[in-house]
Protein backbone atom coordinates (compact mmCIF):
# COMPACT_ATOMS: atom_id res chain seq x y z
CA UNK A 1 40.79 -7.06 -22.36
CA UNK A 2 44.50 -8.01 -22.79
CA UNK A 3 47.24 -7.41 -20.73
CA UNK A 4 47.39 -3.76 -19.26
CA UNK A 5 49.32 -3.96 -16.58
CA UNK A 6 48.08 -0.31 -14.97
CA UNK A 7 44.45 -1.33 -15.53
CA UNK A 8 45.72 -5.09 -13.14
CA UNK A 9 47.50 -2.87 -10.72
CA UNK A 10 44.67 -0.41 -10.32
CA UNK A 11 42.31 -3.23 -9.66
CA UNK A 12 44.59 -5.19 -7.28
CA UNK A 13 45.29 -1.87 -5.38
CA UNK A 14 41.78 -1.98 -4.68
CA UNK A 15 41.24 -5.07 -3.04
CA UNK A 16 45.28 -4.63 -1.48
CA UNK A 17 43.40 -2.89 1.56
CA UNK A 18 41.46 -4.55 4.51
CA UNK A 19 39.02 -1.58 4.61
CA UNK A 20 38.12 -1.96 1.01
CA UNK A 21 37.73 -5.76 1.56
CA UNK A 22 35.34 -4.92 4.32
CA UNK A 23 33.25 -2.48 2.18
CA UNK A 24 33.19 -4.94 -0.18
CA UNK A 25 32.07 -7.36 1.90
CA UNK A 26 29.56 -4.78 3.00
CA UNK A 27 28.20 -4.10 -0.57
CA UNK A 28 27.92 -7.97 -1.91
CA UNK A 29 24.43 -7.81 0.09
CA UNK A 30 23.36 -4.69 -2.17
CA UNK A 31 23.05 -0.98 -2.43
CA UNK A 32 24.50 1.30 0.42
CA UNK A 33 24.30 4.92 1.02
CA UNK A 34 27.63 6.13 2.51
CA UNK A 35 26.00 6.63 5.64
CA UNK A 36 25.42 3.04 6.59
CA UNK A 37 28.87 2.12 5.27
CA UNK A 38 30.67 4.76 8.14
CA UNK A 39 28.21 3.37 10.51
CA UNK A 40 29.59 -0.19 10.11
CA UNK A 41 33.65 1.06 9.59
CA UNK A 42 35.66 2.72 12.13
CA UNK A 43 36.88 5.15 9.50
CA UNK A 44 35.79 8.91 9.00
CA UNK A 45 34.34 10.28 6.19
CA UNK A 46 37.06 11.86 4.08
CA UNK A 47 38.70 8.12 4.67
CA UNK A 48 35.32 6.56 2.88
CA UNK A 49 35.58 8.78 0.10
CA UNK A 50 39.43 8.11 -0.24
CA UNK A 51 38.65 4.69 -0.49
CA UNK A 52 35.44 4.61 -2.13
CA UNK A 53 37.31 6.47 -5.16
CA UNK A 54 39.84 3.68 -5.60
CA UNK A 55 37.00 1.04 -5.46
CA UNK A 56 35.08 2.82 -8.55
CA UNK A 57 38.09 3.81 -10.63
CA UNK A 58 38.92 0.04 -10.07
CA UNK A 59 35.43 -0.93 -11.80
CA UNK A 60 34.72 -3.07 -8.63
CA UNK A 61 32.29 -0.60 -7.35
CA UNK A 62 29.91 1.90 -8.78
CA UNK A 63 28.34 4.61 -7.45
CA UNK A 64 25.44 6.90 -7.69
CA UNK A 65 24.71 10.72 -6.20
CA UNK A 66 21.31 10.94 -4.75
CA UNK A 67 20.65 14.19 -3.35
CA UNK A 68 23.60 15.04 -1.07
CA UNK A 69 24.19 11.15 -0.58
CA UNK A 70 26.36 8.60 -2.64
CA UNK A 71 24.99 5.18 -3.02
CA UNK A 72 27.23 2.26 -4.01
CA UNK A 73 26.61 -1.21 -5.74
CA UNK A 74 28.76 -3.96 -6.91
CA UNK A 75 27.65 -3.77 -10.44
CA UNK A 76 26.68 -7.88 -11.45
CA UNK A 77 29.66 -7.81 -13.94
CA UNK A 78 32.72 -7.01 -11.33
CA UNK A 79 32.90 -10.79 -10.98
CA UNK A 80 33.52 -11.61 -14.27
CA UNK A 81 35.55 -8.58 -14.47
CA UNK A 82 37.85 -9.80 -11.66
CA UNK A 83 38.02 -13.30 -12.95
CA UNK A 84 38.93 -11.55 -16.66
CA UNK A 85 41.49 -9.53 -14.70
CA UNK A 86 43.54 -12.39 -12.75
CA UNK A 87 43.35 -14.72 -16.07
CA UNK A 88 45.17 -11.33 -18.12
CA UNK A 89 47.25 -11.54 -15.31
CA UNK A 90 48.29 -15.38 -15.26
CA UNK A 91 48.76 -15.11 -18.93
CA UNK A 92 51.13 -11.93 -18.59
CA UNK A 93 51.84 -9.34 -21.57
């Protein structure tokens, strides 16, 4: 991957949140529709999407439209993608 230091600051943005560490922690047991994720936050809905847009543009998340709901995953490669992105990090530019 090599150092890109807006890729590393997009990804730590995402996780720099404690609502995004809670959907996270949310999503490590599998698939959610946005439904059941406002049902367990004490956010709104435009709030979920605000956050649920840095999560996937930080490659942490991914998400899917089903109908008129969104679905989202941790796809089985964010950890290695996370460990990549800390070790680009340690080893700087």
């Amino acid at each position: 991957m090599g150092f890109d230091a807006k890729k590393l600051a997009t990804v730590f943005r995402a996780l720099g949140d404690e609502n995004r560490v809670k959907i996270l922690g949310l999503l490590s047991t599998g698939e959610k529709c946005a439904c059941k994720l406002l049902e367990e936050l004490e956010i709104t809905q435009p709030t979920l999407s605000h956050h649920m847009k840095i999560l996937c543009d930080s490659g942490i998340v991914s998400a899917r439209k089903e109908g008129k709901w969104m679905y989202y995953s941790i796809p089985d490669s964010a950890g290695e993608y996370l460990d990549k992105c800390v070790e680009d990090l340690l080893s700087g530019p």
